[in-house]
PDB file of N, CA and C in Angstrom:
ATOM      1  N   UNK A   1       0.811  -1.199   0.000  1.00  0.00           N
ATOM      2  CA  UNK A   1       0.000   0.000   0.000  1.00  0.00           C
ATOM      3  C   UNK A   1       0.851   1.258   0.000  1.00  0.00           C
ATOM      4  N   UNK A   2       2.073   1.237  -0.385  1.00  0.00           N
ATOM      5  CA  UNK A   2       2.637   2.253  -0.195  1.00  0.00           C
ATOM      6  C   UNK A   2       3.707   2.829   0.987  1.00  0.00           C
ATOM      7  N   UNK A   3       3.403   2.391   2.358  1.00  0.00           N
ATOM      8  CA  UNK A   3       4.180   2.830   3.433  1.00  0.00           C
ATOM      9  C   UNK A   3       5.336   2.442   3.035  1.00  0.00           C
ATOM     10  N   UNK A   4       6.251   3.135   4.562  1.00  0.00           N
ATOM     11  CA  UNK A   4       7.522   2.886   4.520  1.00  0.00           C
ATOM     12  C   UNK A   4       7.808   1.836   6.184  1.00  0.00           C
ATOM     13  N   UNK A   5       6.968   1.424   6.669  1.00  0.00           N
ATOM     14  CA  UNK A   5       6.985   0.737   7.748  1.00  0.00           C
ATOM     15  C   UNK A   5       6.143  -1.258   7.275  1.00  0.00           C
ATOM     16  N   UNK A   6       5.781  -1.694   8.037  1.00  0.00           N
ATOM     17  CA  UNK A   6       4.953  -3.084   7.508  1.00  0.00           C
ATOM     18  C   UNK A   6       3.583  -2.450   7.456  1.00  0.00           C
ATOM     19  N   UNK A   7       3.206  -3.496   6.318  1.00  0.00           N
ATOM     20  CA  UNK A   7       1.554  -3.865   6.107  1.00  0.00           C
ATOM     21  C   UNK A   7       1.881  -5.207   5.993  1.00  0.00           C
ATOM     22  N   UNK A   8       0.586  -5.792   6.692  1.00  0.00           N
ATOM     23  CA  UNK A   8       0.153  -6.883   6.615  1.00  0.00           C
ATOM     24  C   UNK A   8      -1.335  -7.244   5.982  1.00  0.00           C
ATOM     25  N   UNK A   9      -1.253  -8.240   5.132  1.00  0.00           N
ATOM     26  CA  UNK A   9      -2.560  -8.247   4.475  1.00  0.00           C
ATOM     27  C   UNK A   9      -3.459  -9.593   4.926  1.00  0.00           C
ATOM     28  N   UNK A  10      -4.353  -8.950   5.754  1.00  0.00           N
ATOM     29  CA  UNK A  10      -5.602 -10.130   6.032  1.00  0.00           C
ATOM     30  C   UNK A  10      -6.546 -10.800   5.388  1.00  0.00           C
ATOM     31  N   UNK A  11      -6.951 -10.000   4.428  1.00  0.00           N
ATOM     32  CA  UNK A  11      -8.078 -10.790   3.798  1.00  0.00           C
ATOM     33  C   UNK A  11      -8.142  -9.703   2.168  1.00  0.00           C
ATOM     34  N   UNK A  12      -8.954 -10.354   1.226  1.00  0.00           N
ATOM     35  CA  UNK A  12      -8.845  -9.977   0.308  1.00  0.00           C
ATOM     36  C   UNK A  12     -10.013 -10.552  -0.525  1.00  0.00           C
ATOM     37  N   UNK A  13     -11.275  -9.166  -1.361  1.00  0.00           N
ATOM     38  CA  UNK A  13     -12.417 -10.000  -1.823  1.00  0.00           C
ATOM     39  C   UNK A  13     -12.107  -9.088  -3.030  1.00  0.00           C
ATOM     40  N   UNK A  14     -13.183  -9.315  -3.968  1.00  0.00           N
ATOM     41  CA  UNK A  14     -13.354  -8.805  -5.388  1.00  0.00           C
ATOM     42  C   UNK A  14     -14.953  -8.502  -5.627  1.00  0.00           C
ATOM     43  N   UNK A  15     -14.678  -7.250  -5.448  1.00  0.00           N
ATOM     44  CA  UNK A  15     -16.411  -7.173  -5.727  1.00  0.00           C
ATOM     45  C   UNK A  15     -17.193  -7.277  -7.132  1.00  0.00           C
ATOM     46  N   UNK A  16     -18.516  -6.527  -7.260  1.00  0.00           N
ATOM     47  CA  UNK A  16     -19.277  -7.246  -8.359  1.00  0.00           C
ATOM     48  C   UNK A  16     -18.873  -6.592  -9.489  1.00  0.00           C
ATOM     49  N   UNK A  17     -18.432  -5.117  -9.590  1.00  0.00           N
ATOM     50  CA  UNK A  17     -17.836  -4.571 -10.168  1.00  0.00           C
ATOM     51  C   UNK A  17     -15.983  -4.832 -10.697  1.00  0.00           C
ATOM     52  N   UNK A  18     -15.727  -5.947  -9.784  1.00  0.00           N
ATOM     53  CA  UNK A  18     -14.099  -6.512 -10.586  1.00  0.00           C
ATOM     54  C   UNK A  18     -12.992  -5.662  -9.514  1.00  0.00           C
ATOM     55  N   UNK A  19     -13.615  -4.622  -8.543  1.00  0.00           N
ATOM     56  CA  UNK A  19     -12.521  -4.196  -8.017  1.00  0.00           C
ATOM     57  C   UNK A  19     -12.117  -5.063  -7.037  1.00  0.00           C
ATOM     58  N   UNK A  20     -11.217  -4.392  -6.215  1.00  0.00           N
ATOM     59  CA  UNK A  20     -10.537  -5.483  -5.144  1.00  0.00           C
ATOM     60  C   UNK A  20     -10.279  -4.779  -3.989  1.00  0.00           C
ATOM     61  N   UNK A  21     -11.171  -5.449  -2.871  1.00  0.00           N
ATOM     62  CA  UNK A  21     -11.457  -4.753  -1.417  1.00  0.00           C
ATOM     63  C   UNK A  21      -9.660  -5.711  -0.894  1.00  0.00           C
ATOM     64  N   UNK A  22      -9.104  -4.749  -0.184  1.00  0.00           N
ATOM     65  CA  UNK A  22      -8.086  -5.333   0.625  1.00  0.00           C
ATOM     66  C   UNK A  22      -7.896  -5.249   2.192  1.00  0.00           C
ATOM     67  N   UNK A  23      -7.760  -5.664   3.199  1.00  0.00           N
ATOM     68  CA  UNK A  23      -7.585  -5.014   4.998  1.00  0.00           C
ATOM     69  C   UNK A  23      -6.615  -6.105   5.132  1.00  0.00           C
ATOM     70  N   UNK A  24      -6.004  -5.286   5.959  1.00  0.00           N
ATOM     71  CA  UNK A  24      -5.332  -5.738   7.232  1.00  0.00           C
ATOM     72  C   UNK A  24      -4.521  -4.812   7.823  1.00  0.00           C
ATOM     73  N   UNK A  25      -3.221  -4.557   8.391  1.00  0.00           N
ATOM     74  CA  UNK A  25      -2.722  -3.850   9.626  1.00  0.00           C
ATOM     75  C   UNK A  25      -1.442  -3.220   9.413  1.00  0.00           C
ATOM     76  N   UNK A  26      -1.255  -2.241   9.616  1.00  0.00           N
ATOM     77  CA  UNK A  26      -0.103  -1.190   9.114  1.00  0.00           C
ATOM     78  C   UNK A  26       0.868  -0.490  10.393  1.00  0.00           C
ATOM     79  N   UNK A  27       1.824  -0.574  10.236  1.00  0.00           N
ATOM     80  CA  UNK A  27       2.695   0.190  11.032  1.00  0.00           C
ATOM     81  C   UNK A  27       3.123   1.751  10.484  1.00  0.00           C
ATOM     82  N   UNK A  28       3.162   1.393   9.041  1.00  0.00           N
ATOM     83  CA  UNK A  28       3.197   2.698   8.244  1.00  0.00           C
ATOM     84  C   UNK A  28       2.565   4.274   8.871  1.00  0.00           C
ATOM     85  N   UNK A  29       3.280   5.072   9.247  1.00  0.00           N
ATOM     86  CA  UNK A  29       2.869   6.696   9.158  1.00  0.00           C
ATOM     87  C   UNK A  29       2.042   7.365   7.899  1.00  0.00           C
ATOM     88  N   UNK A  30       2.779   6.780   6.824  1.00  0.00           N
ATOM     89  CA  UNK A  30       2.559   7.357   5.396  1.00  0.00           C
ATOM     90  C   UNK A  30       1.967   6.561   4.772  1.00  0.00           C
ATOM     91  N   UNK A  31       1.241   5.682   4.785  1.00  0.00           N
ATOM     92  CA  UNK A  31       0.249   4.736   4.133  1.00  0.00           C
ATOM     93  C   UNK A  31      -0.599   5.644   3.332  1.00  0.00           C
ATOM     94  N   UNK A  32      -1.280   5.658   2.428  1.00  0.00           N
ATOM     95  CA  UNK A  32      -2.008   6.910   1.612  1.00  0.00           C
ATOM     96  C   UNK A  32      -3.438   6.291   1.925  1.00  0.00           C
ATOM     97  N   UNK A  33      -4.344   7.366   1.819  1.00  0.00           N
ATOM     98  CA  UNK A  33      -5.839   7.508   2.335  1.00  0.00           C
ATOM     99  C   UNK A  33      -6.275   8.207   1.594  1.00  0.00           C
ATOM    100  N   UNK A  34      -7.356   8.052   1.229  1.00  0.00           N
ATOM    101  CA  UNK A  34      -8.211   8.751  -0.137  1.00  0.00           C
ATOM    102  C   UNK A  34      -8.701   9.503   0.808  1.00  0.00           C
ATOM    103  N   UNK A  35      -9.565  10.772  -0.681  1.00  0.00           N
ATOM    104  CA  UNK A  35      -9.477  12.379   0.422  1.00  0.00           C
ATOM    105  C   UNK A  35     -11.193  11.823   1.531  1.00  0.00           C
ATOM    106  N   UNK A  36     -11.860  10.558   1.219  1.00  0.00           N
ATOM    107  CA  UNK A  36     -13.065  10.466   2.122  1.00  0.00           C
ATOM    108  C   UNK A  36     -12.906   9.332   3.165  1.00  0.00           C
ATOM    109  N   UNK A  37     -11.725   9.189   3.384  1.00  0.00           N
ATOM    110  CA  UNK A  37     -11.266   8.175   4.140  1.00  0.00           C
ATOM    111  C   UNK A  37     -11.859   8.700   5.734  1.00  0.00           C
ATOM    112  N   UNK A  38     -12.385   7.615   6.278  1.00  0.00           N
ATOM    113  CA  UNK A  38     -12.617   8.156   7.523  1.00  0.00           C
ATOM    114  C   UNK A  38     -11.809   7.848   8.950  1.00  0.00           C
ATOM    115  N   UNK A  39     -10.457   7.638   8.854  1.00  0.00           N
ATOM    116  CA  UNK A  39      -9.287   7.916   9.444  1.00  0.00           C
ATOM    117  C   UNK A  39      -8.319   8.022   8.368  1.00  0.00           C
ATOM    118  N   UNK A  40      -7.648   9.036   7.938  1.00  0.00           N
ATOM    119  CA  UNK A  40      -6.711   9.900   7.204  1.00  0.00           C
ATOM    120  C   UNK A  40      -5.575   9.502   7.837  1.00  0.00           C
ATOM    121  N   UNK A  41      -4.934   9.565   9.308  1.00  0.00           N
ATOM    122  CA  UNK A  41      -3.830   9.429  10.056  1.00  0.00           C
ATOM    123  C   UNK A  41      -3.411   8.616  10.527  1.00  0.00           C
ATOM    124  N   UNK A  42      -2.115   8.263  10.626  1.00  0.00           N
ATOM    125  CA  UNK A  42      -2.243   6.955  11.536  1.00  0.00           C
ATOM    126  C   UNK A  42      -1.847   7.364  12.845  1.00  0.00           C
ATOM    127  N   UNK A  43      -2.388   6.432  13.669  1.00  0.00           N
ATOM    128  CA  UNK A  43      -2.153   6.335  15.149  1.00  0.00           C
ATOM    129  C   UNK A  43      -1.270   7.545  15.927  1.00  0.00           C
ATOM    130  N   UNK A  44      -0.253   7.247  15.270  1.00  0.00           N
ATOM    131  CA  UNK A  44       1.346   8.401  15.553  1.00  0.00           C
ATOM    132  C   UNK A  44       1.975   7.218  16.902  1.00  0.00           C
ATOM    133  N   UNK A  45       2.883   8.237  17.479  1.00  0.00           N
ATOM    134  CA  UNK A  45       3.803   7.512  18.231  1.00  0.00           C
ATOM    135  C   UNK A  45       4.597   9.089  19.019  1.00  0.00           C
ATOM    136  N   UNK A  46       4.242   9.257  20.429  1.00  0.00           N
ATOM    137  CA  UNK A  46       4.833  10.445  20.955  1.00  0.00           C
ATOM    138  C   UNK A  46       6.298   9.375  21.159  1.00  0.00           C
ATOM    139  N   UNK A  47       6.808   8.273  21.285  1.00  0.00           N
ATOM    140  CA  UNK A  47       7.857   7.429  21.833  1.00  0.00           C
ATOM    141  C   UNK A  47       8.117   6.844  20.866  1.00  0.00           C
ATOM    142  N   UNK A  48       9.217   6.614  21.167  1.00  0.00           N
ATOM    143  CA  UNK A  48      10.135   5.896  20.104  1.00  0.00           C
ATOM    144  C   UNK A  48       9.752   4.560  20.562  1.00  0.00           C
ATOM    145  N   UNK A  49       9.353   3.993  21.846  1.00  0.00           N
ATOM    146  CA  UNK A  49       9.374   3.138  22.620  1.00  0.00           C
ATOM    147  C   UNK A  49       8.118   2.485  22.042  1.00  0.00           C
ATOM    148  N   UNK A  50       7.277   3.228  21.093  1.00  0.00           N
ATOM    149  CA  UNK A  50       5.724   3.017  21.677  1.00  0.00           C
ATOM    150  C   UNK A  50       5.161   2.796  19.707  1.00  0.00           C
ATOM    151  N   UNK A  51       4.616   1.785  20.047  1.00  0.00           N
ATOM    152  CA  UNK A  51       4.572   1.247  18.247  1.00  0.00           C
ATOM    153  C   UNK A  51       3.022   1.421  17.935  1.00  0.00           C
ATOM    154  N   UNK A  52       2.436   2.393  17.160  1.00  0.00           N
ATOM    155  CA  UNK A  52       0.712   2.116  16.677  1.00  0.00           C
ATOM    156  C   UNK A  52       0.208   0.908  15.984  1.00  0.00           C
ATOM    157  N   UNK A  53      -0.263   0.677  15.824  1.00  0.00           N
ATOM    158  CA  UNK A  53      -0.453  -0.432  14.740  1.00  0.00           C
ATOM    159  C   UNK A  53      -2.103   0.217  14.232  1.00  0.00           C
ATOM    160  N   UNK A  54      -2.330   0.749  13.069  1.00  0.00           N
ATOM    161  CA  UNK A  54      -3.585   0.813  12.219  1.00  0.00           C
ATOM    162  C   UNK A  54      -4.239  -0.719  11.613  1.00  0.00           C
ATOM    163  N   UNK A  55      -5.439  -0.901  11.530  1.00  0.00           N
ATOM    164  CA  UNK A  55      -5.955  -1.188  10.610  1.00  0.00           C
ATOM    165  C   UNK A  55      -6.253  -0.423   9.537  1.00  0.00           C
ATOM    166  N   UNK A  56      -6.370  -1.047   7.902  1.00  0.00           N
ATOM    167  CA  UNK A  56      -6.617  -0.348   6.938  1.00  0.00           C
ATOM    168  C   UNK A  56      -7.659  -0.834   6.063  1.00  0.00           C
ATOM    169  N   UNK A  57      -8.295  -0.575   5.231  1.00  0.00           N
ATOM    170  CA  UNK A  57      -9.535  -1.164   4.307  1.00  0.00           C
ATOM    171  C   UNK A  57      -8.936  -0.080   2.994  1.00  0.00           C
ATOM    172  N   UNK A  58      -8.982  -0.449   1.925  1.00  0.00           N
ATOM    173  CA  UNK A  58      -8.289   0.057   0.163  1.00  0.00           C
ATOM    174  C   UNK A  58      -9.298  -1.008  -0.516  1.00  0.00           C
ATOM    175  N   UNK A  59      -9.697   0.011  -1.686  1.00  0.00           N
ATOM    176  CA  UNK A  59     -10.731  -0.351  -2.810  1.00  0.00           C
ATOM    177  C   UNK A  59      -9.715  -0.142  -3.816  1.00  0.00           C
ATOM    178  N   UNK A  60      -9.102  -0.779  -4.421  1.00  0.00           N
ATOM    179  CA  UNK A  60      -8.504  -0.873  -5.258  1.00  0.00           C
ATOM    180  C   UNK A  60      -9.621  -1.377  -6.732  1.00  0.00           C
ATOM    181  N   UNK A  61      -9.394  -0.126  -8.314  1.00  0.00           N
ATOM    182  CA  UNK A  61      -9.865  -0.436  -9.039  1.00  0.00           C
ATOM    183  C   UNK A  61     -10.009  -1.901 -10.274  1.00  0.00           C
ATOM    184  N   UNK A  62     -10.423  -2.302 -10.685  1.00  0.00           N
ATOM    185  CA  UNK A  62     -10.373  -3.500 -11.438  1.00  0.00           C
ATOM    186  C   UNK A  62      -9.024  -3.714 -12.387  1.00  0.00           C
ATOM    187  N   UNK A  63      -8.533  -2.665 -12.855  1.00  0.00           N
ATOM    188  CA  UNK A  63      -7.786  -2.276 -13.394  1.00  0.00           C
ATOM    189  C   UNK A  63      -6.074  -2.589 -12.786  1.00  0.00           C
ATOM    190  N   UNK A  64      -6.501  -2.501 -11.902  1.00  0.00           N
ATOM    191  CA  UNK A  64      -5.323  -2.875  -9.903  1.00  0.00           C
ATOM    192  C   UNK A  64      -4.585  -1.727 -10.288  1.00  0.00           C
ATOM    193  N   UNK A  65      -4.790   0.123 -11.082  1.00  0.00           N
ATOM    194  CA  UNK A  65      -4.022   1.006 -11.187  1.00  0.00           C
ATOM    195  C   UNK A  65      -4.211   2.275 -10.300  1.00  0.00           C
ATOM    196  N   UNK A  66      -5.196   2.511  -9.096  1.00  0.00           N
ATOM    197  CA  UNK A  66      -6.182   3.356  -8.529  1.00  0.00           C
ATOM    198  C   UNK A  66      -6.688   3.101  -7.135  1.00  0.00           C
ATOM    199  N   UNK A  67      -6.233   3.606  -6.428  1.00  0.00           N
ATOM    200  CA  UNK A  67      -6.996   3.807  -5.111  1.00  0.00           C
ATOM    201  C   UNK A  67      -8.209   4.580  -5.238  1.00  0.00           C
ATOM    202  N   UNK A  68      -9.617   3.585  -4.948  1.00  0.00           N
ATOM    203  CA  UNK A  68     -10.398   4.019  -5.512  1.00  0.00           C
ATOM    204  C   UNK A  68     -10.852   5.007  -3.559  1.00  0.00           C
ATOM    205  N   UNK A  69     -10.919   3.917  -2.591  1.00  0.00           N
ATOM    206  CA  UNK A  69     -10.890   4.194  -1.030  1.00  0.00           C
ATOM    207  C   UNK A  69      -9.954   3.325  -0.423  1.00  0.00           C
ATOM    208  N   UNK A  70      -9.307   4.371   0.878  1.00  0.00           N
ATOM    209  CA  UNK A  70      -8.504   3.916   1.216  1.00  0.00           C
ATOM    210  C   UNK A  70      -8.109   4.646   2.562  1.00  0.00           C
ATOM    211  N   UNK A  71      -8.326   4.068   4.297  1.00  0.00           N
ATOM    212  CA  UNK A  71      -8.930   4.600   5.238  1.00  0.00           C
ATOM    213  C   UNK A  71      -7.809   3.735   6.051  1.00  0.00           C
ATOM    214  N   UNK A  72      -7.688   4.418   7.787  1.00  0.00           N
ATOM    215  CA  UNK A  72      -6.955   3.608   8.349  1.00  0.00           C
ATOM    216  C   UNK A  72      -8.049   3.605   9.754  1.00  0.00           C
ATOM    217  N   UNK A  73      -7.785   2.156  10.514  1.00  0.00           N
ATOM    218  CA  UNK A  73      -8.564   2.750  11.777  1.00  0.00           C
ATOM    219  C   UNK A  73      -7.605   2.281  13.044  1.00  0.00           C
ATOM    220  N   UNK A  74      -7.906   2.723  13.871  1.00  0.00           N
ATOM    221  CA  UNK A  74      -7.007   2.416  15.084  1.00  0.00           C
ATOM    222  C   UNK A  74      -7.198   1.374  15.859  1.00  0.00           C
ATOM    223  N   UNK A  75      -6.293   0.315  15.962  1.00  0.00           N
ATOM    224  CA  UNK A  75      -6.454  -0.814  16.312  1.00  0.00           C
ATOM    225  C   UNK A  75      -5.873  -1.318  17.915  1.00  0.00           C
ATOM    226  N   UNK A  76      -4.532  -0.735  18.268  1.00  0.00           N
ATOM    227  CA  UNK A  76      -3.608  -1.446  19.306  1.00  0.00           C
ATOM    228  C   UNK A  76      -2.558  -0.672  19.701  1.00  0.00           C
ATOM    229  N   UNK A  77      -2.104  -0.873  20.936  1.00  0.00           N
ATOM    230  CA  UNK A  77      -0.782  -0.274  21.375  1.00  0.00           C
ATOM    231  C   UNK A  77       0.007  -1.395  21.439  1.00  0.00           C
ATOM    232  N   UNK A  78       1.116  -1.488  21.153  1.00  0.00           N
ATOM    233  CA  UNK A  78       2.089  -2.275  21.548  1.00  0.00           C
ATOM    234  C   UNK A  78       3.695  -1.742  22.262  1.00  0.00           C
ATOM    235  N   UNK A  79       4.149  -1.972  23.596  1.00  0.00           N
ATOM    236  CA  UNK A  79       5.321  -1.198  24.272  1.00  0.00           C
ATOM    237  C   UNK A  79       6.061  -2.036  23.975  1.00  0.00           C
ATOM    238  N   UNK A  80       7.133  -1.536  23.161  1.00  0.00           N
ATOM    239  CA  UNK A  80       8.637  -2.132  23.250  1.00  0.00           C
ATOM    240  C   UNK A  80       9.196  -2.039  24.252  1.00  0.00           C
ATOM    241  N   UNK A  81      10.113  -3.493  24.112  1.00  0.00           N
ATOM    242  CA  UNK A  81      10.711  -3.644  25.704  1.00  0.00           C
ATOM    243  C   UNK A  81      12.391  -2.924  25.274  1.00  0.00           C
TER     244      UNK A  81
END
């Protein structure tokens, strides 16, 4: 999806129209979000110590050239030891 951190991909359908729904979980800051995405940001991190982890959902077009939607939501904290 673009980041510069992990994505992980959970599941993956094709809708009736041929596009392709994708989710699963991002560490990425910079993951890209379409402008109606209804989380735009990810998580953040005031600590270096301190890791977000997003969920994400991307509508990718039939074409596989287009973020058609593409949203993050907030999932977990995880503390590095």
């Amino acid at each position: 999806m673009g980041g510069q951190e992990t994505e992980t991909l959970a599941g993956l359908a094709i809708d009736s129209t041929g596009a392709a729904w994708i989710g699963g979980s991002t560490t990425s800051t910079d993951m890209r979000a379409s402008p109606n995405a209804y989380q735009a940001s990810s998580g953040g991190s005031a600590s270096p110590q301190v890791t977000y982890t997003d969920g994400y959902l991307a509508k990718i077009n039939p074409q596989g050239t287009a973020l058609l939607y593409g949203t993050k939501y907030r999932l977990t904290v995880t503390t590095a030891v």
